[in-house]
C-alpha atoms as a PDB file:
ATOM      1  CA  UNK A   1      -7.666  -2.263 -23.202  1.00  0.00           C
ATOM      2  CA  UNK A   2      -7.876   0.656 -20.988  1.00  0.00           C
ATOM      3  CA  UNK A   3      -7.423   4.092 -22.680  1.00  0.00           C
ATOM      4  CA  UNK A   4      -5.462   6.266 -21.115  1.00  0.00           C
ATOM      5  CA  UNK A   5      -6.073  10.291 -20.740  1.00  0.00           C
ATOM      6  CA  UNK A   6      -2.635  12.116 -20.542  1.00  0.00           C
ATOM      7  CA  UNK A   7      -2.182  14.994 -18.102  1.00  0.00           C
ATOM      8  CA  UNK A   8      -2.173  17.365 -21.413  1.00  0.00           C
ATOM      9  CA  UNK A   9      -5.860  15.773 -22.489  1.00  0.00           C
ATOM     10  CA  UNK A  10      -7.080  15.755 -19.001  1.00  0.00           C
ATOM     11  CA  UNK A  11     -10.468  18.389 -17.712  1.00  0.00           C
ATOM     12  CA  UNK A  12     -10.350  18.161 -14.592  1.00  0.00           C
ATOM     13  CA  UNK A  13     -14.310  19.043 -14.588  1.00  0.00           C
ATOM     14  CA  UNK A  14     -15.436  16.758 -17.086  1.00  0.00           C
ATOM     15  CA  UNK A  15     -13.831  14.058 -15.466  1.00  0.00           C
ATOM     16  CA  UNK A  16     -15.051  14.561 -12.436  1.00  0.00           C
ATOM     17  CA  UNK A  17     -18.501  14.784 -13.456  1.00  0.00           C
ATOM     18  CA  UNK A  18     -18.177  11.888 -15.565  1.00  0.00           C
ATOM     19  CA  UNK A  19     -16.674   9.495 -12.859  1.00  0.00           C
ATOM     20  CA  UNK A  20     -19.407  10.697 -10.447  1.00  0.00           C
ATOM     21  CA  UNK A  21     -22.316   9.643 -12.597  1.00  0.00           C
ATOM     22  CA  UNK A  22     -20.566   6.474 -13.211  1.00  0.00           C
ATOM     23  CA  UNK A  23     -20.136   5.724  -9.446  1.00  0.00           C
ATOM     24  CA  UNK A  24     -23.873   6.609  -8.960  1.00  0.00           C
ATOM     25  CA  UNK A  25     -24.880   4.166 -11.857  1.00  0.00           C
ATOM     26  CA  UNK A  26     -22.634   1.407 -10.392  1.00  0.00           C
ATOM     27  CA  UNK A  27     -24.148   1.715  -7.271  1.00  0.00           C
ATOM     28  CA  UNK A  28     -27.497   3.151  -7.548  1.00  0.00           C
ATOM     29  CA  UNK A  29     -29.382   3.195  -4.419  1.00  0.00           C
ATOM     30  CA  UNK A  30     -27.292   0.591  -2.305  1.00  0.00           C
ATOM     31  CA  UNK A  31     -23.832   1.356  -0.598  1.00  0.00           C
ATOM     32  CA  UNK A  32     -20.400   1.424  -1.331  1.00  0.00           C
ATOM     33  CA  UNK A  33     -17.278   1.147   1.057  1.00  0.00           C
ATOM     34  CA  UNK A  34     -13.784   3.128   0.010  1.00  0.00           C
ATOM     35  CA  UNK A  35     -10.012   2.073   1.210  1.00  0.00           C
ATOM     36  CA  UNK A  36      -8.189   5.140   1.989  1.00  0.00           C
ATOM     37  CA  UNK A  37      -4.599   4.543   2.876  1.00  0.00           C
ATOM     38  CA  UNK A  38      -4.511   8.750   3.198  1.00  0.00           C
ATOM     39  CA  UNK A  39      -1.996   8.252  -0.344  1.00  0.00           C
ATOM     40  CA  UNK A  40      -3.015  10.588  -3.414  1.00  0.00           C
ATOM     41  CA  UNK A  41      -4.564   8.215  -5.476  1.00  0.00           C
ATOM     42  CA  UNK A  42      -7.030   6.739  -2.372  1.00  0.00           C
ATOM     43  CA  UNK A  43      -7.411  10.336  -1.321  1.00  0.00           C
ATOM     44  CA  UNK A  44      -8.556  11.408  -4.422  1.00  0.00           C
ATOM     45  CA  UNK A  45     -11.123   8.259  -5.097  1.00  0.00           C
ATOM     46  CA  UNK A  46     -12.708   9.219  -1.905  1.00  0.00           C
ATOM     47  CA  UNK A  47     -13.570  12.298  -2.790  1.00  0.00           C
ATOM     48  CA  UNK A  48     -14.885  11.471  -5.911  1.00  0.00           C
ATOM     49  CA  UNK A  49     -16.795   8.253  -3.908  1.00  0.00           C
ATOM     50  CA  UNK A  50     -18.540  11.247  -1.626  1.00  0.00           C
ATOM     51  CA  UNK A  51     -19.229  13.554  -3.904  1.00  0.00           C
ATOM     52  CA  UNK A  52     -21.099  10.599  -6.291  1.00  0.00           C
ATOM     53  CA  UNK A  53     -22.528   8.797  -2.963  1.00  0.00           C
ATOM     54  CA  UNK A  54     -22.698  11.202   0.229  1.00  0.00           C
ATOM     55  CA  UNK A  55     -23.650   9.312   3.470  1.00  0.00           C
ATOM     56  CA  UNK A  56     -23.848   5.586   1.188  1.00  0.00           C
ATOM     57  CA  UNK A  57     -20.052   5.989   1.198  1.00  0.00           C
ATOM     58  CA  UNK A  58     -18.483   4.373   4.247  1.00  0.00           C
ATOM     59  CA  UNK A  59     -14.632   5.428   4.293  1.00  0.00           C
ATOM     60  CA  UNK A  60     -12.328   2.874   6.053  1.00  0.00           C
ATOM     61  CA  UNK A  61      -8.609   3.363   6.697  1.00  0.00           C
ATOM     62  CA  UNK A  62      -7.436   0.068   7.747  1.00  0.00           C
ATOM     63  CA  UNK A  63      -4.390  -0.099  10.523  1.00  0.00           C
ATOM     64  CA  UNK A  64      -2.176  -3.138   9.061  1.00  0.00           C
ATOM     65  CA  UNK A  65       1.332  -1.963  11.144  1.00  0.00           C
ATOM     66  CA  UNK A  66       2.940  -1.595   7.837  1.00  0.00           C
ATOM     67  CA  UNK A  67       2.020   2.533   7.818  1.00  0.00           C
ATOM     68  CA  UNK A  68       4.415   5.431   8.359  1.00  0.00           C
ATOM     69  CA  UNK A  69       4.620   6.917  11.853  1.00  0.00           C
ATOM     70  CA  UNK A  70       1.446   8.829  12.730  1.00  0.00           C
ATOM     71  CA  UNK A  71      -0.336   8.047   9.493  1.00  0.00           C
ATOM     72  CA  UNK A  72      -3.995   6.673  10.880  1.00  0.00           C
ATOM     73  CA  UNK A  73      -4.114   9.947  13.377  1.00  0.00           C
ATOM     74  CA  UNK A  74      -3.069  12.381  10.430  1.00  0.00           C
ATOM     75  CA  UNK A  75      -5.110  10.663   7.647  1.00  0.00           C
ATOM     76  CA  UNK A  76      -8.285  10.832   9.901  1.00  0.00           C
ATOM     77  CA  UNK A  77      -7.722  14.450  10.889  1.00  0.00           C
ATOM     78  CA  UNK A  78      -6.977  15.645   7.424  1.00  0.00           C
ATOM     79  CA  UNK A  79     -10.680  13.902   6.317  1.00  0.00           C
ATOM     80  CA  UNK A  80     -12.240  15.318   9.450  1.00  0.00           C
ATOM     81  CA  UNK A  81     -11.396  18.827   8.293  1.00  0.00           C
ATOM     82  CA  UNK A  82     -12.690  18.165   4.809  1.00  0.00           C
ATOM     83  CA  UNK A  83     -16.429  16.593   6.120  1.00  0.00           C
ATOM     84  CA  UNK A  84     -15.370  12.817   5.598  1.00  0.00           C
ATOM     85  CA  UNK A  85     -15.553  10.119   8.734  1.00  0.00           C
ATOM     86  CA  UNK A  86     -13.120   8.064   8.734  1.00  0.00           C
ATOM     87  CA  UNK A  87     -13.760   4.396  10.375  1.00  0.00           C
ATOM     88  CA  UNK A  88      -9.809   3.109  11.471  1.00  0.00           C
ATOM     89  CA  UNK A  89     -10.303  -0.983  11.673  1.00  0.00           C
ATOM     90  CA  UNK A  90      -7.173  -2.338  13.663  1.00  0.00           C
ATOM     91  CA  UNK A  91      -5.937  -5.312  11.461  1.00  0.00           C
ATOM     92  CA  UNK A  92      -2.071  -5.465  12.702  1.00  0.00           C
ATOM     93  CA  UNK A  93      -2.414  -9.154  13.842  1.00  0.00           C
ATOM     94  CA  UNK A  94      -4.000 -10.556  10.454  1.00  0.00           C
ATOM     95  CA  UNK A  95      -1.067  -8.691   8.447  1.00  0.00           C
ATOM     96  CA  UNK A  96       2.011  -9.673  10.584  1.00  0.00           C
ATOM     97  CA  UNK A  97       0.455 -13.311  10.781  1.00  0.00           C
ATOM     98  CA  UNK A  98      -0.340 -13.399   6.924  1.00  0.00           C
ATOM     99  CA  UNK A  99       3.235 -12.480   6.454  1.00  0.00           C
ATOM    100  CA  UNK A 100       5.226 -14.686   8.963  1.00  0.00           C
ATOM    101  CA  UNK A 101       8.123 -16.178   7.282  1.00  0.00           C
ATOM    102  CA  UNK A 102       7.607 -14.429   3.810  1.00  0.00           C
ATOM    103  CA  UNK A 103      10.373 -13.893   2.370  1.00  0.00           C
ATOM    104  CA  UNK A 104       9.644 -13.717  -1.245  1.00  0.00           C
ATOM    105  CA  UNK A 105       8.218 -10.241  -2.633  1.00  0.00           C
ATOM    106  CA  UNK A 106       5.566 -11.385  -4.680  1.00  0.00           C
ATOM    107  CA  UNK A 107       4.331 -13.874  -2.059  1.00  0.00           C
ATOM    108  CA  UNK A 108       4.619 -10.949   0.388  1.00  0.00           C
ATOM    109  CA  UNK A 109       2.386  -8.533  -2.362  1.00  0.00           C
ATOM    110  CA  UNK A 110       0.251 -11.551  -2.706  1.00  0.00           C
ATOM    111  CA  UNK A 111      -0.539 -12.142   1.010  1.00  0.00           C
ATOM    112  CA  UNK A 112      -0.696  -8.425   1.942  1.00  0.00           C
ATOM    113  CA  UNK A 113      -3.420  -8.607  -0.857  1.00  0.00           C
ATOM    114  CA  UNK A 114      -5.385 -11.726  -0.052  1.00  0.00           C
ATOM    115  CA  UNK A 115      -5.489 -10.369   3.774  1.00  0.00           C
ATOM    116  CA  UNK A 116      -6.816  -6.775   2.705  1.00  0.00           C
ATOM    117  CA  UNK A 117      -9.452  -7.734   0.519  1.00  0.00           C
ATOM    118  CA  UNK A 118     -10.417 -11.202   0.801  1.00  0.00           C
ATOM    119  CA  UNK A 119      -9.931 -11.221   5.250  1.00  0.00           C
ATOM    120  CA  UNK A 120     -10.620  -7.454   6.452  1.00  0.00           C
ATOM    121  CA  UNK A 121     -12.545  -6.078   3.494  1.00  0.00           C
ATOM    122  CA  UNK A 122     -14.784  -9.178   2.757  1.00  0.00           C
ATOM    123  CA  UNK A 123     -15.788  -9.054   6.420  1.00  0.00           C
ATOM    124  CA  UNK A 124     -16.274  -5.587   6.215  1.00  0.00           C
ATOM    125  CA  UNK A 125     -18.133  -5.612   3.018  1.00  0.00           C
ATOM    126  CA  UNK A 126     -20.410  -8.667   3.973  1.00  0.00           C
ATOM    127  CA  UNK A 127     -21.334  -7.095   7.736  1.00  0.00           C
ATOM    128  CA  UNK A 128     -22.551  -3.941   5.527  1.00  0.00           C
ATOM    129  CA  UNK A 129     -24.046  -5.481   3.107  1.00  0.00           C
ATOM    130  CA  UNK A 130     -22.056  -3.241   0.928  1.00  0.00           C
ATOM    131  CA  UNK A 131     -21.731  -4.970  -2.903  1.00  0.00           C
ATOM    132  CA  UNK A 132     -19.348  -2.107  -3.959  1.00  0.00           C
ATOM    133  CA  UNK A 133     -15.500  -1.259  -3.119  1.00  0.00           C
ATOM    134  CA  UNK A 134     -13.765   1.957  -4.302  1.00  0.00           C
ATOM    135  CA  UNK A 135     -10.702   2.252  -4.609  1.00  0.00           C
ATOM    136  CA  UNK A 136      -7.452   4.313  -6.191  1.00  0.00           C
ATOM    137  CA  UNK A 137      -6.078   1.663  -8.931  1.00  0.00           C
ATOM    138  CA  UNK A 138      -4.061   3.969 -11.959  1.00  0.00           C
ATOM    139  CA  UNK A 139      -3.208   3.037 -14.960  1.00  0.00           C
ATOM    140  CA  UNK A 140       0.568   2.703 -13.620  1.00  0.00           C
ATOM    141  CA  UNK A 141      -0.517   0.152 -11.824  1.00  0.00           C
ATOM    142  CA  UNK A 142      -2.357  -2.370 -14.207  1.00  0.00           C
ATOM    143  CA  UNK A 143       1.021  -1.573 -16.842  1.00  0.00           C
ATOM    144  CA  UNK A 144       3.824  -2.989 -14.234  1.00  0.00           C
ATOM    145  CA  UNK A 145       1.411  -5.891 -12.609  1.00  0.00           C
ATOM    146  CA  UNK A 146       0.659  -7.208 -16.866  1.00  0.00           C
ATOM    147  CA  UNK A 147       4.200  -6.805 -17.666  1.00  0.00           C
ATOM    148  CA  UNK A 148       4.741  -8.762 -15.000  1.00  0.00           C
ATOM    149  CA  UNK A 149       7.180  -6.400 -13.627  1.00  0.00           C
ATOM    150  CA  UNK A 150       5.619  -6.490  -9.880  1.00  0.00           C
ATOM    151  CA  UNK A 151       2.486  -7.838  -8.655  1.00  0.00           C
ATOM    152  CA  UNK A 152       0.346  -4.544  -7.688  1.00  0.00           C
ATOM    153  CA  UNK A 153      -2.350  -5.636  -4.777  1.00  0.00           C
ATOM    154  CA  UNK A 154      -5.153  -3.513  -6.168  1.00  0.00           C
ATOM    155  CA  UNK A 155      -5.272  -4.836  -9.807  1.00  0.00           C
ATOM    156  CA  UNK A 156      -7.658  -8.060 -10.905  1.00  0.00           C
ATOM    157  CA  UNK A 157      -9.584  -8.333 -13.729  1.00  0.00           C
ATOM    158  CA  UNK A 158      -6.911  -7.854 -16.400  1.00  0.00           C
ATOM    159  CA  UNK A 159      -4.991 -10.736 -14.372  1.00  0.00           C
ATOM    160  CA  UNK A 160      -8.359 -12.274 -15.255  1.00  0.00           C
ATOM    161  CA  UNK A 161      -9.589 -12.051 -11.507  1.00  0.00           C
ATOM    162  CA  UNK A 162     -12.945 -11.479 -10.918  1.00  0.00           C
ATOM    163  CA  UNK A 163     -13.373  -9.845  -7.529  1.00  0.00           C
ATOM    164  CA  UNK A 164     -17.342 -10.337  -7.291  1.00  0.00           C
ATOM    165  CA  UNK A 165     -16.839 -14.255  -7.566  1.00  0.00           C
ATOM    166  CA  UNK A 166     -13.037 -14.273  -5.395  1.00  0.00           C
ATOM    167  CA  UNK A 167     -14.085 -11.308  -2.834  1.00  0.00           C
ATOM    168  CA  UNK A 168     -17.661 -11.475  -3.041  1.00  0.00           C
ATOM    169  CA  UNK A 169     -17.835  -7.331  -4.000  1.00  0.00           C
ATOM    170  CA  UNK A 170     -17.658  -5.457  -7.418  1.00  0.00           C
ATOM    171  CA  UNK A 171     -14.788  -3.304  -7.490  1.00  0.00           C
ATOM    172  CA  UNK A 172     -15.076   0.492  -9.168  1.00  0.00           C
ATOM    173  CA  UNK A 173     -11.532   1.924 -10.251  1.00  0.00           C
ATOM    174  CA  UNK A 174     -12.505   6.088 -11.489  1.00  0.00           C
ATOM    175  CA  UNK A 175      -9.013   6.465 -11.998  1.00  0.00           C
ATOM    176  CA  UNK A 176      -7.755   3.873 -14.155  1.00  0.00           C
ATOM    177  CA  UNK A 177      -7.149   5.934 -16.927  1.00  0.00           C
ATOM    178  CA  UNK A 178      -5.120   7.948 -15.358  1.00  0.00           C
ATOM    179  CA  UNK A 179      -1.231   8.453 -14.244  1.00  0.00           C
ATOM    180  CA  UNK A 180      -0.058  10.092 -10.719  1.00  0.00           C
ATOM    181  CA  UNK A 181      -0.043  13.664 -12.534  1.00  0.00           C
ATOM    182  CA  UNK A 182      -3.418  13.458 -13.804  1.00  0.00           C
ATOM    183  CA  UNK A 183      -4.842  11.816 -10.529  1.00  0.00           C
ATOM    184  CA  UNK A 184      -2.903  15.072  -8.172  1.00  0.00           C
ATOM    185  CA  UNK A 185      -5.105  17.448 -10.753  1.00  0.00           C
ATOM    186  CA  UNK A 186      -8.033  15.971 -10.401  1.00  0.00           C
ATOM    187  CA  UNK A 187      -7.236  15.931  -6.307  1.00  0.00           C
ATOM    188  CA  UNK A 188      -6.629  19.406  -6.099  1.00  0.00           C
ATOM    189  CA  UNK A 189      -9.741  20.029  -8.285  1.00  0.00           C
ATOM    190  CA  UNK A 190     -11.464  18.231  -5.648  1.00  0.00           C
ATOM    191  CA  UNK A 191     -10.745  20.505  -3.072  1.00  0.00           C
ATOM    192  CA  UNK A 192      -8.037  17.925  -1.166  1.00  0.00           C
ATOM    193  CA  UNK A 193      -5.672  20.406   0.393  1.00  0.00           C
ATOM    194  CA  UNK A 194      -1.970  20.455  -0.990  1.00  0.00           C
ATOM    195  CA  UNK A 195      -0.471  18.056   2.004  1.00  0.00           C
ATOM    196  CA  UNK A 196      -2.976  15.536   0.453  1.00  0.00           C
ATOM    197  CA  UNK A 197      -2.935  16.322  -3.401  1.00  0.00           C
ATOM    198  CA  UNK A 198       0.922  16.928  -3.325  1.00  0.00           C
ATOM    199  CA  UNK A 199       2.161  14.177  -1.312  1.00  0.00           C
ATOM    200  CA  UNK A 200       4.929  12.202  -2.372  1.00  0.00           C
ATOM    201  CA  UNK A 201       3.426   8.858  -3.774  1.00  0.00           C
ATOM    202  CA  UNK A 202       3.137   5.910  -1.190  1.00  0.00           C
ATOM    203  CA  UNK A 203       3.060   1.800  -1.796  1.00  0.00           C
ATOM    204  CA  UNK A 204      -0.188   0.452  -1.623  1.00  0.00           C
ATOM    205  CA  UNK A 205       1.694  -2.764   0.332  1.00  0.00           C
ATOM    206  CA  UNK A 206       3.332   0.483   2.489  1.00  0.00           C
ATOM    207  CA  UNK A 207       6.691  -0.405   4.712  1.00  0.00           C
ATOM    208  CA  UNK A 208       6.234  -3.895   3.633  1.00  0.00           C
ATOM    209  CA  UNK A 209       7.624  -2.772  -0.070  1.00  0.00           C
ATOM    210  CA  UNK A 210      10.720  -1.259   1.671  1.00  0.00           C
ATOM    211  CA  UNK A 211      11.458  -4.440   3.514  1.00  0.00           C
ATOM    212  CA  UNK A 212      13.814  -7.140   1.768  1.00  0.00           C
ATOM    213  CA  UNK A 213      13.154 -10.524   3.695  1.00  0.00           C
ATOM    214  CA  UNK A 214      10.558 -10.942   6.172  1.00  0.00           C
ATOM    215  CA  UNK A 215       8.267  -9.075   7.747  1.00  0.00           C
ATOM    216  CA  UNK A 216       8.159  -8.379  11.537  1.00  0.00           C
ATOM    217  CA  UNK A 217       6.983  -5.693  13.578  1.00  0.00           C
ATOM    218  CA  UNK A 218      10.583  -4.643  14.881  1.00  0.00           C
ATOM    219  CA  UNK A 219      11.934  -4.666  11.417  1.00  0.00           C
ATOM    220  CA  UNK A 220       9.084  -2.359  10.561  1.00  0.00           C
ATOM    221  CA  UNK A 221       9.489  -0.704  12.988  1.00  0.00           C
ATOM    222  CA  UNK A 222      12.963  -0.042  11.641  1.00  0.00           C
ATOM    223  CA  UNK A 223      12.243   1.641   8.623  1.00  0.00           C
ATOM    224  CA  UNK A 224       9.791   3.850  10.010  1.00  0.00           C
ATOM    225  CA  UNK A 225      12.206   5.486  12.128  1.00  0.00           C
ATOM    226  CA  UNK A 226      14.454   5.462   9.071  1.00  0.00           C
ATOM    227  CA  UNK A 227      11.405   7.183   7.160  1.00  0.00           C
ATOM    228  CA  UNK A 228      10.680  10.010   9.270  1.00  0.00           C
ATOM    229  CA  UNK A 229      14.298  10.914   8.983  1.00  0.00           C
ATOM    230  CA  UNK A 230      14.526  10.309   4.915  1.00  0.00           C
ATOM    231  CA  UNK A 231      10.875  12.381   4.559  1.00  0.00           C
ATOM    232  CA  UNK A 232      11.976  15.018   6.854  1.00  0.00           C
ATOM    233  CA  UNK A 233      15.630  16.062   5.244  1.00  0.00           C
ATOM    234  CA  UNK A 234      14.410  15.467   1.535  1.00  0.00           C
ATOM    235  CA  UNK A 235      10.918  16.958   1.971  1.00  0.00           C
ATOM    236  CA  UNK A 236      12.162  20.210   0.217  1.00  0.00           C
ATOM    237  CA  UNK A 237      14.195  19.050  -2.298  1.00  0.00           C
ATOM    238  CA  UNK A 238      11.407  18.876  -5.138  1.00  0.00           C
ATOM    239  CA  UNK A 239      11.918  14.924  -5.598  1.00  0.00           C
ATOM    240  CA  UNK A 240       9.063  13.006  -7.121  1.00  0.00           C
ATOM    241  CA  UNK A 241       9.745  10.189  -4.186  1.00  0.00           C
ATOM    242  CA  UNK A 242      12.109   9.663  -1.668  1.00  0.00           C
ATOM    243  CA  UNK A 243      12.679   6.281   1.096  1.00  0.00           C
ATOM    244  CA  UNK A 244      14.279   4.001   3.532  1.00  0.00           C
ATOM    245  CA  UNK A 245      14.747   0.489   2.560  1.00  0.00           C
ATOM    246  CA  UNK A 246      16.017  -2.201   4.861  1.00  0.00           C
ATOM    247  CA  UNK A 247      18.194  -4.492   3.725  1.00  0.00           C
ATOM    248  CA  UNK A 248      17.971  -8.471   4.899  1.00  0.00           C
ATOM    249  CA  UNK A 249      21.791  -9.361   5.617  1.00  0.00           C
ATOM    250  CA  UNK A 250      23.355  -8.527   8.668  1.00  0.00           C
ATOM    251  CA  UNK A 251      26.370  -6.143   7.949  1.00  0.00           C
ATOM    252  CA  UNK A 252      30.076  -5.319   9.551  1.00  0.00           C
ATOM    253  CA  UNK A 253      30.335  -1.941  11.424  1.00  0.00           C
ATOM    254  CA  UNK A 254      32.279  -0.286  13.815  1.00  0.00           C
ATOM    255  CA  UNK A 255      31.105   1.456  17.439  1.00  0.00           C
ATOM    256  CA  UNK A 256      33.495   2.262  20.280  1.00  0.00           C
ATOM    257  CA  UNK A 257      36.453   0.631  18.334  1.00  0.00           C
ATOM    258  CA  UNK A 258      34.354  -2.675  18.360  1.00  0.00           C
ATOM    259  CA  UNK A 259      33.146  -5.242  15.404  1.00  0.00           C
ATOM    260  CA  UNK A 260      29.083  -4.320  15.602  1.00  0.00           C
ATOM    261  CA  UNK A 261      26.799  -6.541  13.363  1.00  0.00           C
ATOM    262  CA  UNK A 262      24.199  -4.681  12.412  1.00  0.00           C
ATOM    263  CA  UNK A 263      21.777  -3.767   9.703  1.00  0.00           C
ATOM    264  CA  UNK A 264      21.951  -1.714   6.296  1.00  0.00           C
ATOM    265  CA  UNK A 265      19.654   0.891   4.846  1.00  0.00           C
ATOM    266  CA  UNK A 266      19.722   2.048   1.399  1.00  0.00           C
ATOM    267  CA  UNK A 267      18.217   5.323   0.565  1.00  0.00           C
ATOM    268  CA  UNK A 268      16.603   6.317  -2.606  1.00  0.00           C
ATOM    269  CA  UNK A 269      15.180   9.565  -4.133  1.00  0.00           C
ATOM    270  CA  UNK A 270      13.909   9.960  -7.419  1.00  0.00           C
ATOM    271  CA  UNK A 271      13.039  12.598 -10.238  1.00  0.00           C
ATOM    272  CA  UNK A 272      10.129  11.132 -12.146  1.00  0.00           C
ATOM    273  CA  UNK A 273       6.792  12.412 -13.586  1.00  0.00           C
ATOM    274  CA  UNK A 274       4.290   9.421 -13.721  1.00  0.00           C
ATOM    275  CA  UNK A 275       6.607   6.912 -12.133  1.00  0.00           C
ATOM    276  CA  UNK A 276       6.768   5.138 -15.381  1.00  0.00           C
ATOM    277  CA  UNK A 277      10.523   5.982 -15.838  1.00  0.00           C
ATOM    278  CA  UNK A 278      12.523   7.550 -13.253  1.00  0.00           C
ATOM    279  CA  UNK A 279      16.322   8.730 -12.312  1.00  0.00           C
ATOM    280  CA  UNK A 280      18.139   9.250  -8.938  1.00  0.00           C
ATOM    281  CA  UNK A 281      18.496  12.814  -7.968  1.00  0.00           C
ATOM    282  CA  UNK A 282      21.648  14.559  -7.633  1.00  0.00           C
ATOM    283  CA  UNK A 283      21.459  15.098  -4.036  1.00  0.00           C
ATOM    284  CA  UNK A 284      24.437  17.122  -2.544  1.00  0.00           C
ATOM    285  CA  UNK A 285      26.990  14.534  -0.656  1.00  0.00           C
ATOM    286  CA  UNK A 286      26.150  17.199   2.576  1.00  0.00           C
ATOM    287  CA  UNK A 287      22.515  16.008   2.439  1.00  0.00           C
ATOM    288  CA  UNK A 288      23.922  12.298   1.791  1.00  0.00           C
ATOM    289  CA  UNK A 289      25.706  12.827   4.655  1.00  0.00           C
ATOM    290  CA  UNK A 290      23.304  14.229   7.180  1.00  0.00           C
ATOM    291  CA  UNK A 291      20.492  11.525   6.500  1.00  0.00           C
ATOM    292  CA  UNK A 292      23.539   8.796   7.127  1.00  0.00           C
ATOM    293  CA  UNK A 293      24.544  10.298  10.302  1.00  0.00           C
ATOM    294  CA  UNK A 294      20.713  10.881  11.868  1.00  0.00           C
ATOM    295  CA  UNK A 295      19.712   7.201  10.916  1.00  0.00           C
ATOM    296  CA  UNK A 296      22.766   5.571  12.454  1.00  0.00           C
ATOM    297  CA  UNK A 297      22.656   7.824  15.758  1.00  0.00           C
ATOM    298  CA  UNK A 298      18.434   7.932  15.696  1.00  0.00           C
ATOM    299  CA  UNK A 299      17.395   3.983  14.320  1.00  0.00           C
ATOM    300  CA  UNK A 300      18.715   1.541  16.252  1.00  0.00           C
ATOM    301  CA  UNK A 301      20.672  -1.877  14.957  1.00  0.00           C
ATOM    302  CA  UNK A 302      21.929   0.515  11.696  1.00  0.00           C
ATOM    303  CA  UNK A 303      25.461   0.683  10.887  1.00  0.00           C
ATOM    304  CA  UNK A 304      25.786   1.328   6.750  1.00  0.00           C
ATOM    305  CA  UNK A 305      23.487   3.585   4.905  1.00  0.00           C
ATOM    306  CA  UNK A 306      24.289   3.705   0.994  1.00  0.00           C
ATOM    307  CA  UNK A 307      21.844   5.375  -1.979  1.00  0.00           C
ATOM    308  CA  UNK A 308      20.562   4.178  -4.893  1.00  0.00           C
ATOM    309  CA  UNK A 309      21.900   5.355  -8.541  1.00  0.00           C
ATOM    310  CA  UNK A 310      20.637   2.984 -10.703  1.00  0.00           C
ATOM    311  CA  UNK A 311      17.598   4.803 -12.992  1.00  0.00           C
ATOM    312  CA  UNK A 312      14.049   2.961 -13.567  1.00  0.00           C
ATOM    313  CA  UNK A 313      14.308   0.698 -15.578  1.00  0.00           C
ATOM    314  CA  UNK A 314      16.422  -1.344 -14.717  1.00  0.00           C
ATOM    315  CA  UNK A 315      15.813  -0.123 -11.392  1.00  0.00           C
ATOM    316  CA  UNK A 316      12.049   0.473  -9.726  1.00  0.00           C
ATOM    317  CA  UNK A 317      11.367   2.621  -7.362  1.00  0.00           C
ATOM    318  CA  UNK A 318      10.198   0.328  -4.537  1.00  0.00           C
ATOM    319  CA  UNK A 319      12.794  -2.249  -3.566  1.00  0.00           C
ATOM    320  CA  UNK A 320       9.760  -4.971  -3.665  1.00  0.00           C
END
């Protein structure tokens, strides 16, 4: 039973000092290797990892193809600023083979998961000699994976996984007690700047979650160009989140008085506090109508573009 510490409970000192010593326990005088994905939560755990373990941290952003436009060059330049290297391990062909012909979402969680730490990170970690991995699990996470709501990648051992004899590395989670609020205190406590701290959250399976059917580089592809639209119109609107989704079926348009097959996205944009519960936000039908005209004339193949108004539950805020 994990016990949580609420946002209203939280010092952001104590904490810190706390989860440092137990890093430094865990790994004593060996070496540790961190995932950052440049999200809050990973941000966040690799600070903490640094401050516990200084040069015995190795930071690693892996490149799977399934990140927003730019990501690996902003998340490395971000870290570079704050004192952190930042090793970028190119793993596009492992993911996109892993997930030929996946069509299922928890088979597509489940092989995005096997390749990241079983594939990339057990090669990693056994080439280092490394027995510890870091990484940003919260306590949202291990509540939807054991209520069997959706199968998060980063969450084992209360599935009853045990990482050291599946992966063949320990696994230290600092922020398990905690929910996105508490984890963007303890950032900014931390010194991550507000473009880090303040993000809006991000999937740990990233485009792949806003993908229904398989995934493929071009469809990918397609959703990024969707996102950069979607994060650049709604980026001031206060939401807690805000994304393209792709849609699988092959919809009826219009273009030049012409039948045009093409493809649907569905936007969504939520008001939430911990992601635990969360509504759609009352976006003006002039926004709603902006973001449908940029994506149809800006990402190629789209012809429909609808949003979401169904609330969490019975709704989630990924599509997988």
């Amino acid at each position: 039973m994990i016990t949580e510490i609420t946002t209203q409970e939280l010092s952001t000192e104590q904490f810190i000092n706390e989860k440092v010593k137990d890093i430094k326990d865990a790994v004593a005088d060996g070496t540790a290797i961190n995932a950052l994905s440049g999200g809050v939560d990973s941000s966040t755990v690799t600070m903490l990892g640094h401050r516990a373990l200084g040069k015995n941290l190795r930071t690693i952003f892996v490149e799977n193809g399934l990140m927003r436009e730019g990501e690996p060059e902003q998340v490395v330049g971000f870290f570079r600023e704050l004192g952190v290297t930042v090793e970028v391990v190119d793993a596009r062909e492992e993911f996109f083979a892993a997930l030929k012909g996946v069509t299922d979402p928890e088979q597509k969680r489940e092989a995005i998961t096997q390749t990241f730490y079983k594939n990339v990170f057990g090669r990693i970690v056994k080439q280092s000699g490394a027995k510890h991995l870091l990484q940003g699990t919260i306590l949202t996470d291990v509540d939807e994976t054991v209520a069997g709501i959706k199968r998060q990648h980063n969450v084992f051992e209360q599935l009853g996984i045990d990482p050291q004899e599946t992966f063949g590395y320990c696994i230290i989670e600092p922020l398990i007690q905690l929910r996105k609020d508490g984890v963007r205190k303890v950032g900014e406590a931390l010194g991550l700047p507000a473009e880090l701290f303040d993000r809006i959250p991000f999937p740990g399976p990233a485009l792949a979650a806003r993908v229904i059917g398989e995934i493929t580089p071009d469809r990918i592809e397609t959703v990024r160009k969707a996102t950069v639209i979607v994060e650049r119109l709604l980026k001031d609107t206060g939401a807690f989140q805000y994304m393209a989704i792709l849609h699988e079926d092959r919809v009826t348009g219009m273009r030049d008085g012409k039948r045009d097959f093409g493809q649907q996205i569905e936007l969504r944009c939520w008001d939430s506090v911990d992601a635990r519960t969360a509504t759609p936000t009352r976006l003006s039908f002039d926004i709603l109508e902006t973001l449908a005209d940029d994506i149809i004339r800006d990402v190629p193949g789209i012809v429909s573009v609808t949003y979401n108004v169904a609330t969490k539950p019975p709704s989630t805020i990924e599509a997988i």
